[in-house]
PDB file of N, CA and C in Angstrom:
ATOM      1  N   UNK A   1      15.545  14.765  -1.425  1.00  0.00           N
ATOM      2  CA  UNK A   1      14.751  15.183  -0.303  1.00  0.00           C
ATOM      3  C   UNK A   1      14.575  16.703  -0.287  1.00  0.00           C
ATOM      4  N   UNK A   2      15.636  17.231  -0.611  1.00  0.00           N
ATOM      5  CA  UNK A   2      15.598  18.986  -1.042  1.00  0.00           C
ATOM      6  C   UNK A   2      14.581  19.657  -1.597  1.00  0.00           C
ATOM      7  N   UNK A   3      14.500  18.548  -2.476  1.00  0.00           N
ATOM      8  CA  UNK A   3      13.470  19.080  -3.989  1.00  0.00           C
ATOM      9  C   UNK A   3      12.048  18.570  -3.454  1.00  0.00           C
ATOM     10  N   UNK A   4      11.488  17.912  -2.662  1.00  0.00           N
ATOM     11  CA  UNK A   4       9.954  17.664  -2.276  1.00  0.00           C
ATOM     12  C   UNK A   4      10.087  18.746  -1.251  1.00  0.00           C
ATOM     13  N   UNK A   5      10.673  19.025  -0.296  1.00  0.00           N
ATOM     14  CA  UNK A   5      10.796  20.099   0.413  1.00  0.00           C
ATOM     15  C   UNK A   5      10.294  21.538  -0.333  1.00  0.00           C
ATOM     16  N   UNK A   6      10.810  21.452  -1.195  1.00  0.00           N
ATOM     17  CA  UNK A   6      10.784  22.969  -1.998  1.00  0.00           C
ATOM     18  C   UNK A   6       9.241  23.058  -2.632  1.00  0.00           C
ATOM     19  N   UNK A   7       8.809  21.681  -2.684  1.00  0.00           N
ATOM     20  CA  UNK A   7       7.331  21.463  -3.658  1.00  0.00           C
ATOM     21  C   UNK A   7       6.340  21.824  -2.582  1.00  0.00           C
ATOM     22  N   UNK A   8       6.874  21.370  -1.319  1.00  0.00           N
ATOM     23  CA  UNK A   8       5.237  21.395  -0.324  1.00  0.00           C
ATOM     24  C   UNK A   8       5.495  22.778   0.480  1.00  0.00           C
ATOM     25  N   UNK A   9       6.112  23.844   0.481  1.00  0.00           N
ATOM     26  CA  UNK A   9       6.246  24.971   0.729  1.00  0.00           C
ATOM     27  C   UNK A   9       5.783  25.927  -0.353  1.00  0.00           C
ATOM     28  N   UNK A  10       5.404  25.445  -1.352  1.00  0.00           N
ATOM     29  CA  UNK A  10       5.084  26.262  -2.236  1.00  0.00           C
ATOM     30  C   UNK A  10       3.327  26.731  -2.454  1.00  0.00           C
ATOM     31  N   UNK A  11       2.647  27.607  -2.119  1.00  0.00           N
ATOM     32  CA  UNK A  11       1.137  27.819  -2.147  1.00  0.00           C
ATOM     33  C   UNK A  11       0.514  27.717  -3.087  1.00  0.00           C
ATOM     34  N   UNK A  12       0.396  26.187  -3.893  1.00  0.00           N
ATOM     35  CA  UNK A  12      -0.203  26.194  -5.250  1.00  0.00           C
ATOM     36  C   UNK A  12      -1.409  26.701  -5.441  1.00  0.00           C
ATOM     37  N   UNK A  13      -2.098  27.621  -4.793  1.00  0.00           N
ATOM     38  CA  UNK A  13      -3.074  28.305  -4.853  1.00  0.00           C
ATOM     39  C   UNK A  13      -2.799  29.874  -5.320  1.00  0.00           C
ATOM     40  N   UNK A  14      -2.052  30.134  -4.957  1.00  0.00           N
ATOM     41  CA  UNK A  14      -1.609  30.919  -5.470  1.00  0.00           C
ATOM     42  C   UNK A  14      -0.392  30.974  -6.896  1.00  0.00           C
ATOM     43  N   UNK A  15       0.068  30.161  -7.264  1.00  0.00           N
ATOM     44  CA  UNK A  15       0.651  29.677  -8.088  1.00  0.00           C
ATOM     45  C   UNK A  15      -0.491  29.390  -9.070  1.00  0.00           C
ATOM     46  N   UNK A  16      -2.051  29.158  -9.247  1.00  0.00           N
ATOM     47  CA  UNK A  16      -3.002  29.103  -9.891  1.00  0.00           C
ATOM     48  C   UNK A  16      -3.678  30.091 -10.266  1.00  0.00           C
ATOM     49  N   UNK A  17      -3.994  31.150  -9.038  1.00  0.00           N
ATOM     50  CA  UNK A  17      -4.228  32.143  -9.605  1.00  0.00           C
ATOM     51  C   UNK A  17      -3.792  33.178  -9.931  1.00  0.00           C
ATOM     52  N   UNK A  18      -2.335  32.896 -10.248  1.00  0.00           N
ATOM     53  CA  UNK A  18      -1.256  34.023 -11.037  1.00  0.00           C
ATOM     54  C   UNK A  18      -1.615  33.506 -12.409  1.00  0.00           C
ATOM     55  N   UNK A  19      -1.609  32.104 -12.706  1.00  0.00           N
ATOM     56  CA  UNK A  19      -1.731  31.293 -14.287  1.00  0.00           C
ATOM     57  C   UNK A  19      -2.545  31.883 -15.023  1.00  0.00           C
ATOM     58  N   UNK A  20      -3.794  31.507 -13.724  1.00  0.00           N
ATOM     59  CA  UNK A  20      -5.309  31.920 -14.712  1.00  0.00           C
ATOM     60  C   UNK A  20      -5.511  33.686 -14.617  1.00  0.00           C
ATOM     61  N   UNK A  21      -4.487  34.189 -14.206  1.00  0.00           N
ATOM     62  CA  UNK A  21      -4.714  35.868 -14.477  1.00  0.00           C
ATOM     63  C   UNK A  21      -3.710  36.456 -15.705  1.00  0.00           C
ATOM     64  N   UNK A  22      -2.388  35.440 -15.817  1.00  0.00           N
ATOM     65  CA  UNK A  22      -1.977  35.534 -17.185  1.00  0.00           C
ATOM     66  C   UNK A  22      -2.916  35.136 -17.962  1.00  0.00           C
ATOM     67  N   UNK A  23      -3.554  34.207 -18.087  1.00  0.00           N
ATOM     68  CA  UNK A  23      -4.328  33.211 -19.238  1.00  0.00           C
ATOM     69  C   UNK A  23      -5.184  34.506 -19.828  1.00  0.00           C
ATOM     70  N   UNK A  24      -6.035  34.629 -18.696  1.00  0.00           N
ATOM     71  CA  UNK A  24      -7.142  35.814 -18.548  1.00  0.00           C
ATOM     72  C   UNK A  24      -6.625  37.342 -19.464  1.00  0.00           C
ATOM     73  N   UNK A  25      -5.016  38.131 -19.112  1.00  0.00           N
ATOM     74  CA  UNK A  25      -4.786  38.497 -19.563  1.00  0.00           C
ATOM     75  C   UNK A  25      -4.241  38.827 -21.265  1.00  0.00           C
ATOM     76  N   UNK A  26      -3.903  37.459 -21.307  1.00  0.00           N
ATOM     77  CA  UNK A  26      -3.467  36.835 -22.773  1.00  0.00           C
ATOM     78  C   UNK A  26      -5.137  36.714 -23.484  1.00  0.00           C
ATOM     79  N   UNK A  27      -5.782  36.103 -23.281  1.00  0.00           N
ATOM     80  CA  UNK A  27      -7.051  36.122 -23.777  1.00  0.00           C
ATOM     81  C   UNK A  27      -7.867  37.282 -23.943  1.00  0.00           C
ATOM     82  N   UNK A  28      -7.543  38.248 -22.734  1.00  0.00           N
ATOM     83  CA  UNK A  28      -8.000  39.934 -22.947  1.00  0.00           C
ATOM     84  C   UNK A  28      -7.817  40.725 -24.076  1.00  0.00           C
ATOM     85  N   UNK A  29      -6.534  40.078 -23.808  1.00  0.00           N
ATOM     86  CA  UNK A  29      -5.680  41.174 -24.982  1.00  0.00           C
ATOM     87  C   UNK A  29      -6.417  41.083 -26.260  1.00  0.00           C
ATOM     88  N   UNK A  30      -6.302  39.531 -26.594  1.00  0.00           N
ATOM     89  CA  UNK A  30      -6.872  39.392 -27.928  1.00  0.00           C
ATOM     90  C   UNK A  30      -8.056  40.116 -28.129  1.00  0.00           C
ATOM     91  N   UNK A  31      -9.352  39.628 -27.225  1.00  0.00           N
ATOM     92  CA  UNK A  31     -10.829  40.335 -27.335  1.00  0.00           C
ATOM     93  C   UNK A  31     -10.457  41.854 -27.510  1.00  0.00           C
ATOM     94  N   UNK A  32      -9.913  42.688 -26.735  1.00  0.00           N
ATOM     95  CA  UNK A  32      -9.720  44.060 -26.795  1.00  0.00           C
ATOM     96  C   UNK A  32      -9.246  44.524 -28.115  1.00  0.00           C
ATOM     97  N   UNK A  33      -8.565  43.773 -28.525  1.00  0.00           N
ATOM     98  CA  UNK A  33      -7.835  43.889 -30.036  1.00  0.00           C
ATOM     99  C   UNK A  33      -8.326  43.573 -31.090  1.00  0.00           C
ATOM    100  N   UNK A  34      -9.953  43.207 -31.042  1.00  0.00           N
ATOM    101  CA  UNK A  34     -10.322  42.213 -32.270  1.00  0.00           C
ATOM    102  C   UNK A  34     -11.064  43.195 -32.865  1.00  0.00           C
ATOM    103  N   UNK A  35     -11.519  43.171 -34.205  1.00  0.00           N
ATOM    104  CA  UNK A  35     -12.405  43.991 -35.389  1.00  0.00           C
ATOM    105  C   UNK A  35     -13.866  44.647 -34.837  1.00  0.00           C
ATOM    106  N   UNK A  36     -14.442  43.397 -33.543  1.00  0.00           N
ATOM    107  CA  UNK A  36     -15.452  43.692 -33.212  1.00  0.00           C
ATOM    108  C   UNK A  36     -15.412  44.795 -31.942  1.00  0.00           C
ATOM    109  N   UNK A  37     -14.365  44.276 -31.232  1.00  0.00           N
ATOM    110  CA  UNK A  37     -14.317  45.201 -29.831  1.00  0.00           C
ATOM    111  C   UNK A  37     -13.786  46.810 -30.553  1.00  0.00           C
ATOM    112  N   UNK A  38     -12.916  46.766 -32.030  1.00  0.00           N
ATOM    113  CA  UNK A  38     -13.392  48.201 -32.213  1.00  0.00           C
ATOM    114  C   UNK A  38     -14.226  48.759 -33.182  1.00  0.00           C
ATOM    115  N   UNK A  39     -15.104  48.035 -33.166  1.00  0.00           N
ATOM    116  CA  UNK A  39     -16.336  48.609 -33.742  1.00  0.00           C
ATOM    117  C   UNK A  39     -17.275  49.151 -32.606  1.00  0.00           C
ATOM    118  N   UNK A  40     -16.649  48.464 -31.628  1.00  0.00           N
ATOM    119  CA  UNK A  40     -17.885  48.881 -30.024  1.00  0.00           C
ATOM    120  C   UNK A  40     -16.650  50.594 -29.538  1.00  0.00           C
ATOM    121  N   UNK A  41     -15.846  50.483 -29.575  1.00  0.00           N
ATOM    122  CA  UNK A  41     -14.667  51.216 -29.419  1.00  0.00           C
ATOM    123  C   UNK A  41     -14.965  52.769 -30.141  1.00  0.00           C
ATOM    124  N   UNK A  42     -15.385  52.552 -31.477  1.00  0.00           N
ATOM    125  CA  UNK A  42     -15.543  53.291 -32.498  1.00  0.00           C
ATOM    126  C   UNK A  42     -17.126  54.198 -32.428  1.00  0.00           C
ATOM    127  N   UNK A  43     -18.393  53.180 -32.107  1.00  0.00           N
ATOM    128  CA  UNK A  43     -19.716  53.847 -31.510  1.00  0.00           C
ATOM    129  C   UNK A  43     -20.011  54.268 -30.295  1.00  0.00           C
ATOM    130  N   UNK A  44     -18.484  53.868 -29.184  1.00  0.00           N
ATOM    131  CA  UNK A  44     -18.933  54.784 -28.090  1.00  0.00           C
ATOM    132  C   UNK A  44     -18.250  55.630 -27.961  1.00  0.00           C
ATOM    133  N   UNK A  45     -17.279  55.949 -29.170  1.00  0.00           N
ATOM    134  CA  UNK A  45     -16.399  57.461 -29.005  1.00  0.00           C
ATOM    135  C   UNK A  45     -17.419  58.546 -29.630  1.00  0.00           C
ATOM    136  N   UNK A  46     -18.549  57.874 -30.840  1.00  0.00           N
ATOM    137  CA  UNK A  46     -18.913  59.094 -31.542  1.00  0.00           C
ATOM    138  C   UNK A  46     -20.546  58.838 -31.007  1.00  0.00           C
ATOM    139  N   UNK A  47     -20.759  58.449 -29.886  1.00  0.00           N
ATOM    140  CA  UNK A  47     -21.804  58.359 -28.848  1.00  0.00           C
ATOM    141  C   UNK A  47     -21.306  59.850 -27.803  1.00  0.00           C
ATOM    142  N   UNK A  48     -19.941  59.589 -27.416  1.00  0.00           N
ATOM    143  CA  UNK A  48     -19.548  60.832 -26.508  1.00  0.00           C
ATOM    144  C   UNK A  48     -19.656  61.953 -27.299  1.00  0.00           C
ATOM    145  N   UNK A  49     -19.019  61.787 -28.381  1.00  0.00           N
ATOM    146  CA  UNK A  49     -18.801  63.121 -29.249  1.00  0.00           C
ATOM    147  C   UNK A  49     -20.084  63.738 -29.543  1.00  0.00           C
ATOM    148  N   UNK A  50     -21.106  63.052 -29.606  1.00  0.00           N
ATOM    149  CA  UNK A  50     -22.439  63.621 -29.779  1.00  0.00           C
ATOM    150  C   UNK A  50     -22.852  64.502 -28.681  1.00  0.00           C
ATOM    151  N   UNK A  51     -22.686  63.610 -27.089  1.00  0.00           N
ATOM    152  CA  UNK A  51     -23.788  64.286 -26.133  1.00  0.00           C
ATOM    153  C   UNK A  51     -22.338  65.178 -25.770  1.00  0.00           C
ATOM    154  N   UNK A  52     -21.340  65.477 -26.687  1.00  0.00           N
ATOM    155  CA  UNK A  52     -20.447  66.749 -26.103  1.00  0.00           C
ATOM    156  C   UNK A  52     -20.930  67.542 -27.045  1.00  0.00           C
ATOM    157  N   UNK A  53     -21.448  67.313 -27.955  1.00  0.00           N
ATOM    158  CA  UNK A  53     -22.203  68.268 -28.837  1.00  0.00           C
ATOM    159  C   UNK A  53     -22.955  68.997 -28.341  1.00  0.00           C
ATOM    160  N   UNK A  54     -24.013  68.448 -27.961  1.00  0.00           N
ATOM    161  CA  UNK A  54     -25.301  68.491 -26.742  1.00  0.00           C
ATOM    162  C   UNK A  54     -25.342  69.212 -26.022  1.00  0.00           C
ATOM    163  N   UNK A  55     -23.972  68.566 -25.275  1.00  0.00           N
ATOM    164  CA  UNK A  55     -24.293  69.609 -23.901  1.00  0.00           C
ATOM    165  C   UNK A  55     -23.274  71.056 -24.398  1.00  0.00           C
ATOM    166  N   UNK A  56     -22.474  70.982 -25.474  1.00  0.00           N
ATOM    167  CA  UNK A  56     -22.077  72.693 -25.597  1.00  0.00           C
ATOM    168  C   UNK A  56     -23.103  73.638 -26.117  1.00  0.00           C
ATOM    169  N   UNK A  57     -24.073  72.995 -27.150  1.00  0.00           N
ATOM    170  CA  UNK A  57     -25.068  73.880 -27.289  1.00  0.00           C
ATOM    171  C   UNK A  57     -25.865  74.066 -26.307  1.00  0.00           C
ATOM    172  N   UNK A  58     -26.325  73.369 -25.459  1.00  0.00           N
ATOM    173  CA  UNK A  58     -27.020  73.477 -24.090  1.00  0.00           C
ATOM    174  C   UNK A  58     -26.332  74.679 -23.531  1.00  0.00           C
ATOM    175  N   UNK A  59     -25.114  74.759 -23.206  1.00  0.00           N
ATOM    176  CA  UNK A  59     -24.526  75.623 -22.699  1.00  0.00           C
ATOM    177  C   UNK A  59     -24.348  76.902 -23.036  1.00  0.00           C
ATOM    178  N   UNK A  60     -24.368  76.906 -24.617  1.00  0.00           N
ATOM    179  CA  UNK A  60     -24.184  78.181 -25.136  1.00  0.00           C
ATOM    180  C   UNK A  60     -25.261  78.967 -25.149  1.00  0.00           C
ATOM    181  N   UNK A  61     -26.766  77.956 -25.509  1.00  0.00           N
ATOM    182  CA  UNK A  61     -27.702  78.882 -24.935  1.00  0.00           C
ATOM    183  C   UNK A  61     -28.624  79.230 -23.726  1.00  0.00           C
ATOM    184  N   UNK A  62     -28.025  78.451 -22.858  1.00  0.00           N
ATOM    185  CA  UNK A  62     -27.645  79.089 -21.176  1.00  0.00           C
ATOM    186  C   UNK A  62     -27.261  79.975 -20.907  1.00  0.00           C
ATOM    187  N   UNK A  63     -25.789  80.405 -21.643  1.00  0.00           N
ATOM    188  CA  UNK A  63     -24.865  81.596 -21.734  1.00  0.00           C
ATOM    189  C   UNK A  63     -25.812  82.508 -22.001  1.00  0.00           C
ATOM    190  N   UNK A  64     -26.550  82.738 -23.351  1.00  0.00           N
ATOM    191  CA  UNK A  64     -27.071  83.378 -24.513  1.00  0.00           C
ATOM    192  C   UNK A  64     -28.164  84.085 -23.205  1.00  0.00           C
ATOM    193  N   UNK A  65     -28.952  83.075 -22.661  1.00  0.00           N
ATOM    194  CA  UNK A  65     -29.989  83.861 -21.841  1.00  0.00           C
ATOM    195  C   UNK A  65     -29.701  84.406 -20.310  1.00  0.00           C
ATOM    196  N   UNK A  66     -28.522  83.988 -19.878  1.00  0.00           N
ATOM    197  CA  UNK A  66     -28.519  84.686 -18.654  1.00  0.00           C
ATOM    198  C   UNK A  66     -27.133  86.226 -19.030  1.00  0.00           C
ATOM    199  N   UNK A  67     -26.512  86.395 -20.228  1.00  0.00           N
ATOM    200  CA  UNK A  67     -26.202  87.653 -20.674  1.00  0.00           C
ATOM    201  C   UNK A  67     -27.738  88.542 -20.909  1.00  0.00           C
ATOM    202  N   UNK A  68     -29.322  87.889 -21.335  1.00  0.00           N
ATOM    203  CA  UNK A  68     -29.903  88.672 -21.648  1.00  0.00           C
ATOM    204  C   UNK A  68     -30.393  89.091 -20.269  1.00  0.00           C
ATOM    205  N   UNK A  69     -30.391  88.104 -19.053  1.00  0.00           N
ATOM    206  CA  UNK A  69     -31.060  88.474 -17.855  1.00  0.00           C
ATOM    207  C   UNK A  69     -30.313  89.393 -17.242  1.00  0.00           C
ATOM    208  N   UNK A  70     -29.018  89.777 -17.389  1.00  0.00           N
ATOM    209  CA  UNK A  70     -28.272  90.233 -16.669  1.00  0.00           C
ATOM    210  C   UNK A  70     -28.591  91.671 -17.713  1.00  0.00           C
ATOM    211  N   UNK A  71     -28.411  92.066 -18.853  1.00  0.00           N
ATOM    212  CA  UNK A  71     -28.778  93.075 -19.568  1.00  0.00           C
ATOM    213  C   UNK A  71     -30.258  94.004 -19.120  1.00  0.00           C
ATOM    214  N   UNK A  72     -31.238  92.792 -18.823  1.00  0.00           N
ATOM    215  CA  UNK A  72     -32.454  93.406 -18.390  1.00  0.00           C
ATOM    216  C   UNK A  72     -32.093  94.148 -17.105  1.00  0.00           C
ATOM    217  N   UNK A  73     -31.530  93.135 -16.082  1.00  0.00           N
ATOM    218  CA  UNK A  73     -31.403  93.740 -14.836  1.00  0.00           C
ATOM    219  C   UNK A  73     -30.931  95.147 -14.735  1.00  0.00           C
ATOM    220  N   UNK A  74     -29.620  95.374 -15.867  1.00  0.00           N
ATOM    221  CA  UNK A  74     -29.146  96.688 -15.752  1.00  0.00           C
ATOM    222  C   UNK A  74     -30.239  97.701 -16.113  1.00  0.00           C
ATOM    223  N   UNK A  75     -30.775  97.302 -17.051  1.00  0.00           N
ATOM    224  CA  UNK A  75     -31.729  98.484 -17.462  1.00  0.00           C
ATOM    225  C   UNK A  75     -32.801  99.127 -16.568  1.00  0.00           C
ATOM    226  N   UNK A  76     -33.058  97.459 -15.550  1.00  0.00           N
ATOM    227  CA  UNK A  76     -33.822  97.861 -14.536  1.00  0.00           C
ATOM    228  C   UNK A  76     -33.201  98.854 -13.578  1.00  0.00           C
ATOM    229  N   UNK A  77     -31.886  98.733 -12.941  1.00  0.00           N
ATOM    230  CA  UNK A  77     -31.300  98.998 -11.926  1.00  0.00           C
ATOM    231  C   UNK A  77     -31.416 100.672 -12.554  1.00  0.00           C
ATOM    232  N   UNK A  78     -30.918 101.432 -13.974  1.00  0.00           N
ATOM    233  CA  UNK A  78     -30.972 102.767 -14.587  1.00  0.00           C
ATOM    234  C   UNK A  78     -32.115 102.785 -14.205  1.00  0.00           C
ATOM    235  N   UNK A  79     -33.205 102.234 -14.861  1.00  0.00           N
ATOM    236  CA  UNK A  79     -34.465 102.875 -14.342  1.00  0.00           C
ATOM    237  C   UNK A  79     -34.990 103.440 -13.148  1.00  0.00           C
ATOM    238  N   UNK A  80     -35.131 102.602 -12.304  1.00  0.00           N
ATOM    239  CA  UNK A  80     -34.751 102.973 -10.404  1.00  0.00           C
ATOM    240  C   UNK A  80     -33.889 103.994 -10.211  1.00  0.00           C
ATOM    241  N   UNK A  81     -33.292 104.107 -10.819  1.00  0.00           N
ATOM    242  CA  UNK A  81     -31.983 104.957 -10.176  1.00  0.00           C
ATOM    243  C   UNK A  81     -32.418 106.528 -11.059  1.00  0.00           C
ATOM    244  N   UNK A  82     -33.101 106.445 -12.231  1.00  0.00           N
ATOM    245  CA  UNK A  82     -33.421 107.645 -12.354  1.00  0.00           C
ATOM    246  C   UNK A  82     -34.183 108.027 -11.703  1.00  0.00           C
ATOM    247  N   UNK A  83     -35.755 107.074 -10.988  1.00  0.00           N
ATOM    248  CA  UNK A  83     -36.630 107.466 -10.580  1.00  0.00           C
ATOM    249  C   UNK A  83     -36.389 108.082  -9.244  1.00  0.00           C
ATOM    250  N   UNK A  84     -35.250 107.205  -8.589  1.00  0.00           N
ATOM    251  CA  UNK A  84     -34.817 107.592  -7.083  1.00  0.00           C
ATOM    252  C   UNK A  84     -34.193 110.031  -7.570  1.00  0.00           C
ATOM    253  N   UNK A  85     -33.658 109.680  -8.251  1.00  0.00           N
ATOM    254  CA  UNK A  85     -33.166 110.856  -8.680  1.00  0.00           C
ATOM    255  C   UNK A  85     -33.912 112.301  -8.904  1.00  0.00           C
ATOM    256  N   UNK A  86     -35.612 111.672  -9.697  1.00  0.00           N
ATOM    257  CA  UNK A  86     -36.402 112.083  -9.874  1.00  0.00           C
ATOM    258  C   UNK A  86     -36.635 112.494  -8.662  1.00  0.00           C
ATOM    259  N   UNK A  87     -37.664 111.566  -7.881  1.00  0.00           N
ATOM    260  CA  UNK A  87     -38.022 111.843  -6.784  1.00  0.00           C
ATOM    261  C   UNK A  87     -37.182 113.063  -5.774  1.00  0.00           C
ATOM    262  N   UNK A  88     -36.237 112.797  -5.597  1.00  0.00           N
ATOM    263  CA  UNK A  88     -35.337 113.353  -4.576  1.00  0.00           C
ATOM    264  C   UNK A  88     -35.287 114.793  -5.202  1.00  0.00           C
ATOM    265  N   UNK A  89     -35.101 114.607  -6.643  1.00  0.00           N
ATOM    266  CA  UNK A  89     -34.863 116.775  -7.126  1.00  0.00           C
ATOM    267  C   UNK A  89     -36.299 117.258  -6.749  1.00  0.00           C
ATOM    268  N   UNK A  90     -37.449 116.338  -6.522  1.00  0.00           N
ATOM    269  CA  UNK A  90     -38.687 116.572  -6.261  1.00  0.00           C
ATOM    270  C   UNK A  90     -38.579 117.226  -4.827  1.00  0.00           C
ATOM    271  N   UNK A  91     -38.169 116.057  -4.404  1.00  0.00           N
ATOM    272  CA  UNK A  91     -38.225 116.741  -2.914  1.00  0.00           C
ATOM    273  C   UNK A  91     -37.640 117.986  -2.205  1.00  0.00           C
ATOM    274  N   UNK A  92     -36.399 118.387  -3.351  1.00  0.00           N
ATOM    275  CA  UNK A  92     -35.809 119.545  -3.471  1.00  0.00           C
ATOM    276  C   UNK A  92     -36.454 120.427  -3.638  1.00  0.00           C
ATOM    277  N   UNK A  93     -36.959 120.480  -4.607  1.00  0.00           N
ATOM    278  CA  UNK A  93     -37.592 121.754  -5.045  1.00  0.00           C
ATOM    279  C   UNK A  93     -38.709 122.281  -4.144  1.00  0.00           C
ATOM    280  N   UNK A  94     -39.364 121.355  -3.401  1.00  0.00           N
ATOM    281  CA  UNK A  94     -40.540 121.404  -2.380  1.00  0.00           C
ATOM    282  C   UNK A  94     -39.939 121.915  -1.733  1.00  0.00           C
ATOM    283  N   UNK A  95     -39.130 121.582  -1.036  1.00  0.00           N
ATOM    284  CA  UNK A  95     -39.001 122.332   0.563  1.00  0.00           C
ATOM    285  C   UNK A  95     -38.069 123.564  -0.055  1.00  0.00           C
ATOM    286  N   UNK A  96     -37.042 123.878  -1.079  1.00  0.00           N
ATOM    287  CA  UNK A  96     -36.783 125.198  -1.136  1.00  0.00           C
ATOM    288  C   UNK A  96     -37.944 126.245  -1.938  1.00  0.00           C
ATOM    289  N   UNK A  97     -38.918 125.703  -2.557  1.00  0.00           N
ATOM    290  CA  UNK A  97     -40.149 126.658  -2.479  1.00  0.00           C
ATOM    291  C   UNK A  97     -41.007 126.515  -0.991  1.00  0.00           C
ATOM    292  N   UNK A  98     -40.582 125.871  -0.301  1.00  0.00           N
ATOM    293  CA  UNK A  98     -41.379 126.129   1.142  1.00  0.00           C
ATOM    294  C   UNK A  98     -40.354 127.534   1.826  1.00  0.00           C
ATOM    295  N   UNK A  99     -39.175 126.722   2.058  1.00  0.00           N
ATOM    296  CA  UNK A  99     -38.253 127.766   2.407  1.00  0.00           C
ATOM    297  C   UNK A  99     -38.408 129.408   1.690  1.00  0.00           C
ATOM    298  N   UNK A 100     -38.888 129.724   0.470  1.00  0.00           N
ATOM    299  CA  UNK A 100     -38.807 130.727  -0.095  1.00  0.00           C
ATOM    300  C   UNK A 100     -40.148 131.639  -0.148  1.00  0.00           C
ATOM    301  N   UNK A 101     -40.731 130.724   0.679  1.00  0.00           N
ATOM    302  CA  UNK A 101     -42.208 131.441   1.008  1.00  0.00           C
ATOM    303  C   UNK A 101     -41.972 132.174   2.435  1.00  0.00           C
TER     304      UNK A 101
END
């Protein structure tokens, strides 16, 4: 009487789907492990390795042109800055030849 007791307390539903998630797992394993799954294993590593190719040259000449934008800018910013310089000894010299009249 012990032992039917122990049978109808037990949630064979769940006792089923522990089975079929070993089964599932045991059967995984194999597919994951087989000649073909690394041949799929093998073209999507050198699928990544490509578009990491990709995108470092992408990047490098990203790099390449915003060192040249930033180079222009300086040259711009000297330029301005002489002209501001210009101007201003200009304005110097005006008013101390006004003053000296």
């Amino acid at each position: 009487m012990w032992l039917g007791d122990c049978f109808e307390c037990i949630n064979w539903k769940k006792v089923g789907i522990f089975a079929g998630g070993v089964l599932f797992g045991t059967a995984g394993l194999k597919i994951l492990g087989s000649k073909d799954a690394k041949k799929v294993y093998v073209q999507a590593t050198a699928a990544a390795l490509r578009a990491k190719d990709c995108v470092l040259d992408t990047a490098a000449t990203l790099q390449e042109n915003a060192e040249d934008v930033l180079a222009a800018a300086k040259d711009e910013n000297t330029k301005r800055a002489a002209e501001i310089v210009t101007d201003e000894e200009l304005c110097a010299d005006s008013e101390s030849a006004e003053k000296s009249e």
